[in-house]
N, C-alpha and C. Protein backbone atom coordinates (compact mmCIF):
# COMPACT_ATOMS: atom_id res chain seq x y z
N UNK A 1 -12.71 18.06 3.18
CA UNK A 1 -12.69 16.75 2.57
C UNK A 1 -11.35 16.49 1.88
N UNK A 2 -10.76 17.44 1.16
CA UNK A 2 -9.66 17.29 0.56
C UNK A 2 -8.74 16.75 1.88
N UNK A 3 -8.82 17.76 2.83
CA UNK A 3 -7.29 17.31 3.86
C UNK A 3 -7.09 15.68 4.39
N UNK A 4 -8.73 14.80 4.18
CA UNK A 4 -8.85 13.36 4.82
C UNK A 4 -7.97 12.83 3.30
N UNK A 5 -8.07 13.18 2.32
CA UNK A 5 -7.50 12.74 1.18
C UNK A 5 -5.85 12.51 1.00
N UNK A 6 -5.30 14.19 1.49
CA UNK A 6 -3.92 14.57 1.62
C UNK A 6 -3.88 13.65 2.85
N UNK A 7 -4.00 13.45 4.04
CA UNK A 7 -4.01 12.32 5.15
C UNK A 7 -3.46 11.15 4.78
N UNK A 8 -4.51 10.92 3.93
CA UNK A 8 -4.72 9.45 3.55
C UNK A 8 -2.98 9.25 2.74
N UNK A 9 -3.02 10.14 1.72
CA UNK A 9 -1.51 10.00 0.91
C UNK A 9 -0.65 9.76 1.91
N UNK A 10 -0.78 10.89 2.96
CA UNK A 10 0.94 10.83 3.50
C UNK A 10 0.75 9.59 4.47
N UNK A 11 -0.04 9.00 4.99
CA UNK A 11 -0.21 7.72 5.99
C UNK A 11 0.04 6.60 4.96
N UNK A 12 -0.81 6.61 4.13
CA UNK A 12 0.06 5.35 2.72
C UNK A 12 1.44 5.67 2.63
N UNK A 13 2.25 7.16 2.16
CA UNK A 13 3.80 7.16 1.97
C UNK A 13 4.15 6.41 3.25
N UNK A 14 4.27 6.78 4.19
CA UNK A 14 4.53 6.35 5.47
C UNK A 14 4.53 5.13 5.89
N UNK A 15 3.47 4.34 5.65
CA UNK A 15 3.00 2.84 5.46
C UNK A 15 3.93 1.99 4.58
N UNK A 16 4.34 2.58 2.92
CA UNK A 16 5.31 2.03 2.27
C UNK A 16 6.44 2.38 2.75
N UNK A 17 6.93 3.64 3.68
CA UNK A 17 8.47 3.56 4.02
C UNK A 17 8.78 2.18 4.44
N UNK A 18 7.56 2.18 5.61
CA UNK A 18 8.04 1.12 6.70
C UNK A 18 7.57 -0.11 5.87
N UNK A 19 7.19 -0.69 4.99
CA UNK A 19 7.13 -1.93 4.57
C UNK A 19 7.38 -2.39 3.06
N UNK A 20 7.59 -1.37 2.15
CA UNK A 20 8.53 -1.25 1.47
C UNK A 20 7.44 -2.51 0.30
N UNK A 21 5.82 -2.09 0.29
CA UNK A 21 5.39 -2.93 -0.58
C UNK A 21 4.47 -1.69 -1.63
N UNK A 22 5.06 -2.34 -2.62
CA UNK A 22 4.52 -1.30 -3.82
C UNK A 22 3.54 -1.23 -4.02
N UNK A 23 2.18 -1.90 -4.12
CA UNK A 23 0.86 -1.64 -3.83
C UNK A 23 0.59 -0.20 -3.14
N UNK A 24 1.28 -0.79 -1.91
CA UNK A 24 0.29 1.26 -1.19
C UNK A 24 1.03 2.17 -2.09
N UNK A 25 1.51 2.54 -3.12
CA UNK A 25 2.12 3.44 -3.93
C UNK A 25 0.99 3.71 -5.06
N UNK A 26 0.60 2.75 -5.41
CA UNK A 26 -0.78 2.78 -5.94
C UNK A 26 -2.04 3.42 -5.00
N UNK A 27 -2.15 3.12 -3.86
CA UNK A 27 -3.12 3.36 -2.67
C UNK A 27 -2.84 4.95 -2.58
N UNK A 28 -1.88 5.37 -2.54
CA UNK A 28 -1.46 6.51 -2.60
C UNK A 28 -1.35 7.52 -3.67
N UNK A 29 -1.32 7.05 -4.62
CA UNK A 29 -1.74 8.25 -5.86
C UNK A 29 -3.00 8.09 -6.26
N UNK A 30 -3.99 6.97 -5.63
CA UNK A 30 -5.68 6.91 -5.66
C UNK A 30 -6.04 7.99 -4.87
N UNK A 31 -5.34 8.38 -3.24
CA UNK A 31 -5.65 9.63 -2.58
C UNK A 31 -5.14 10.56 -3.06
N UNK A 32 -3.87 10.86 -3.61
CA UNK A 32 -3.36 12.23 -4.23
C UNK A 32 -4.17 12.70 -5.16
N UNK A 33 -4.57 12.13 -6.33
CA UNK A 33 -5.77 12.18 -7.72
C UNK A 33 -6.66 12.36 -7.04
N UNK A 34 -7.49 11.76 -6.09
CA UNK A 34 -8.59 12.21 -5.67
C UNK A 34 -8.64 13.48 -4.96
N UNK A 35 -7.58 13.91 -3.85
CA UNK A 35 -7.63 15.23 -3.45
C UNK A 35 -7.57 16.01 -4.14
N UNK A 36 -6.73 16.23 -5.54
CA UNK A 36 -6.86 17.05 -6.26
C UNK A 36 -7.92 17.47 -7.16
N UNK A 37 -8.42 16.42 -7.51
CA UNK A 37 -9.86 16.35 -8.03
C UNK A 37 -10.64 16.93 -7.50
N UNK A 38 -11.08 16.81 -6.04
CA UNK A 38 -12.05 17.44 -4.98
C UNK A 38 -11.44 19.10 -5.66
N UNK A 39 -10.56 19.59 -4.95
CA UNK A 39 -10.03 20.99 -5.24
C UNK A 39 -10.17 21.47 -6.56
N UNK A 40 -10.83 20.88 -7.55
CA UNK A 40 -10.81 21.41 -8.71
C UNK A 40 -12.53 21.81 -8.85
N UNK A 41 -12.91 23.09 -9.58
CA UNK A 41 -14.15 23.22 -10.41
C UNK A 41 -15.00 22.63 -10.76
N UNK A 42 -16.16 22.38 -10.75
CA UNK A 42 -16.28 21.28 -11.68
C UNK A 42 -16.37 21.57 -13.32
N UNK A 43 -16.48 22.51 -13.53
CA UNK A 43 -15.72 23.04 -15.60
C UNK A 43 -14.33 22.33 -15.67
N UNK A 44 -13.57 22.40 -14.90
CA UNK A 44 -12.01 22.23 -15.03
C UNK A 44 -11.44 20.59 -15.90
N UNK A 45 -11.27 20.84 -16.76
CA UNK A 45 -10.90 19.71 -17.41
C UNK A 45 -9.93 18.52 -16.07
N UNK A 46 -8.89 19.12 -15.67
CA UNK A 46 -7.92 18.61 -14.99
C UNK A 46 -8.76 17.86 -13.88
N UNK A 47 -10.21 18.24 -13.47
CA UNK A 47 -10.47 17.14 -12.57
C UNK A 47 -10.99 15.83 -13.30
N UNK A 48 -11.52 16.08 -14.46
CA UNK A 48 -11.85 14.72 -15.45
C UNK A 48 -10.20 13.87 -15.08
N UNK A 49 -9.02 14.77 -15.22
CA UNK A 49 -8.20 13.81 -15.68
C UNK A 49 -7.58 13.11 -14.28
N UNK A 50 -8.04 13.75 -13.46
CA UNK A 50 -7.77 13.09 -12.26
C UNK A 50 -8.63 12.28 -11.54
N UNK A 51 -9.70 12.35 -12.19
CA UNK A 51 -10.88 11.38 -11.77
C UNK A 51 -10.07 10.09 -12.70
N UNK A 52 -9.81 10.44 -13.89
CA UNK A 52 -9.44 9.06 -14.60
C UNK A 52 -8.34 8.57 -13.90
N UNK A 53 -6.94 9.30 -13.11
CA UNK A 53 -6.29 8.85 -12.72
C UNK A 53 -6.38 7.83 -11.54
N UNK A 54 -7.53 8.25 -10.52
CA UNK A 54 -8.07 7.39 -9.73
C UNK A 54 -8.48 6.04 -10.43
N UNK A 55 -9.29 6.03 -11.13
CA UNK A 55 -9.65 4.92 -11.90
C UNK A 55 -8.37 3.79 -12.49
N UNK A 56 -7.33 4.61 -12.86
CA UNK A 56 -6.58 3.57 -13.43
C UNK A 56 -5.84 3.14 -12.53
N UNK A 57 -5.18 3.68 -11.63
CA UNK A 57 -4.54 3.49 -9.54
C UNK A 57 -5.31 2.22 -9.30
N UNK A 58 -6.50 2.62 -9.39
CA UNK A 58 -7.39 1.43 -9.06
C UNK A 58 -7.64 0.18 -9.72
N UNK A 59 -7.80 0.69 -11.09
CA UNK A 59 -7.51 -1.09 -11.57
C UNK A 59 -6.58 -1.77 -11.85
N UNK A 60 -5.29 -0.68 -11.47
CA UNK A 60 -3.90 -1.47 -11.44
C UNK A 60 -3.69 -2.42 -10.11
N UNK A 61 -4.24 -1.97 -8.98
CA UNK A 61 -4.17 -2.39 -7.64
C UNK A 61 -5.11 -4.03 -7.96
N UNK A 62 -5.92 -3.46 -8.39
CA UNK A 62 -6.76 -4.77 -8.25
C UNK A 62 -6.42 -5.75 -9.22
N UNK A 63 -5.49 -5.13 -10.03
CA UNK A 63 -4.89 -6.33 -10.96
C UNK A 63 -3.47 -6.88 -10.24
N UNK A 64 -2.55 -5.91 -9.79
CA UNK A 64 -1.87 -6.23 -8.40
C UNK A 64 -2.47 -7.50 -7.41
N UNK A 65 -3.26 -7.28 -6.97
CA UNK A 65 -3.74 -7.76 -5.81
C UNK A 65 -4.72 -9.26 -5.96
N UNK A 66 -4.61 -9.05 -7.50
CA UNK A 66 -5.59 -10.51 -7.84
C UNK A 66 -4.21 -11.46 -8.01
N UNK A 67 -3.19 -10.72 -8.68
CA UNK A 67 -1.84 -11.72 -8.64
C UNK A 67 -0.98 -12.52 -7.86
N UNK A 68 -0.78 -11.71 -6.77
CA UNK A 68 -0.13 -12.28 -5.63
C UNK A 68 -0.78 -12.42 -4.62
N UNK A 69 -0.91 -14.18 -4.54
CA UNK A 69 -1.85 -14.95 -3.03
C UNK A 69 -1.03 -14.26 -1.88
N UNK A 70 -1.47 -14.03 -1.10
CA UNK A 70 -1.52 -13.49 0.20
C UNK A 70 -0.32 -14.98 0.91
N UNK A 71 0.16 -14.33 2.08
CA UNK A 71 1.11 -15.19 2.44
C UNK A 71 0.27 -16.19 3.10
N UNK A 72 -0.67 -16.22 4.00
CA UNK A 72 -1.29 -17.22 4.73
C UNK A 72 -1.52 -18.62 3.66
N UNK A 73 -2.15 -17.96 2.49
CA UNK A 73 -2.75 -18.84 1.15
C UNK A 73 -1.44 -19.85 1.04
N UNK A 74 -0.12 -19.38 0.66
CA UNK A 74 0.61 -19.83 0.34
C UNK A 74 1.13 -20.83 1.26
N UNK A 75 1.10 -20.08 2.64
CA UNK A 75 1.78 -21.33 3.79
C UNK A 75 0.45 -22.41 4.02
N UNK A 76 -0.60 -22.25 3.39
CA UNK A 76 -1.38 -23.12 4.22
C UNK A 76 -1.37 -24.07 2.85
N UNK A 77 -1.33 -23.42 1.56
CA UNK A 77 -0.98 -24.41 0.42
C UNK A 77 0.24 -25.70 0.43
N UNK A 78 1.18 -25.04 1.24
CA UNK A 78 2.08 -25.49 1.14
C UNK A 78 1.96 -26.37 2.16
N UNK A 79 1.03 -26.35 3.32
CA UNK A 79 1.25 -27.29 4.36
C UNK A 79 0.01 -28.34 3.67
N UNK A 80 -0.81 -27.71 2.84
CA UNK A 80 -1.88 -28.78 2.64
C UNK A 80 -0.43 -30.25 1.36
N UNK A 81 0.13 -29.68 1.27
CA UNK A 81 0.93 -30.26 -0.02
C UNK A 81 1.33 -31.45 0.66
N UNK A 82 2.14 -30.78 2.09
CA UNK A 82 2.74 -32.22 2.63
C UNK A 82 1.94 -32.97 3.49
N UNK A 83 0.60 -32.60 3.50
CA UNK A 83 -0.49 -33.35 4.87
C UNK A 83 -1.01 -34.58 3.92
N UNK A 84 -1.15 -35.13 4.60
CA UNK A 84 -2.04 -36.99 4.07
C UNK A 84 -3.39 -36.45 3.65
N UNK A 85 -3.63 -37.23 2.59
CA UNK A 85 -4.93 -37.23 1.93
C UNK A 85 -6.00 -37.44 2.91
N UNK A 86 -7.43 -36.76 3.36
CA UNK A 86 -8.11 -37.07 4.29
C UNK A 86 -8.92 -37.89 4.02
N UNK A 87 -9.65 -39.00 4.61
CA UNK A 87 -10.24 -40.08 3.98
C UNK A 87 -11.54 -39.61 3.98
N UNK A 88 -11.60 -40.64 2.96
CA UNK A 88 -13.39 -40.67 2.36
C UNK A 88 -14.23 -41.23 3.22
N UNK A 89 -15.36 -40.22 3.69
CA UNK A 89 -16.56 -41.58 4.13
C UNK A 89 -16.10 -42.79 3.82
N UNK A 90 -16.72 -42.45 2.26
CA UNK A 90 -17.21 -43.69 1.33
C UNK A 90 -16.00 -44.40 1.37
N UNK A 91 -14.79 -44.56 1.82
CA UNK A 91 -14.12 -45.17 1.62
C UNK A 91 -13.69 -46.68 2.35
N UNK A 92 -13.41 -47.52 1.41
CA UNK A 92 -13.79 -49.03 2.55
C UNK A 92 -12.59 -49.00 3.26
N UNK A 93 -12.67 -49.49 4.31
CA UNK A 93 -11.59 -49.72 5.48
C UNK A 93 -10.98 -51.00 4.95
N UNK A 94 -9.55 -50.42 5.45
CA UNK A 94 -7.87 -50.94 5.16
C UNK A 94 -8.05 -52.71 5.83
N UNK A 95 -7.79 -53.57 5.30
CA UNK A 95 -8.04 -54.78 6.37
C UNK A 95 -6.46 -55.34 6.20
């Protein structure tokens, strides 16, 4: 179980070479903390602290990820900006 973990890290490093977005850097120390965690005792203090480390990876991402609209959002915002208002039913016709 640990090695799908170590996997997971080096396919995220790999993922940010090639796209160079800081999020999977986060994605990636959620799998590093977690593999290490697995490999630990369960007495071992150090997996508490790597369980917490997962946890905070994670709500940084999702605070990441609630911030910046996705590109589609943005181009389709931006096309709704310059498109004509769509008419109303209810609306009476132009004479």
């Amino acid at each position: 179980m640990v090695g799908l973990f170590v996997a997971g890290t080096v396919v995220s490093l790999v993922q940010f070479l090639r796209v160079r977005d800081r999020r999977l850097l986060l994605v990636a120390a959620m799998f590093a903390c977690q593999s290490q965690a697995l490999a630990r005792e369960w007495y071992d203090v150090w997996r508490d602290a790597f369980q917490a480390g997962v946890c905070v990876a994670g709500l940084a991402l999702v605070l990441l990820l609630a911030r910046r609209p996705s590109p589609e959002t943005v181009s389709r915002a931006e096309g709704a900006a310059h498109a004509p208002e769509p008419a109303s039913p209810l609306a009476l016709p132009k004479s």
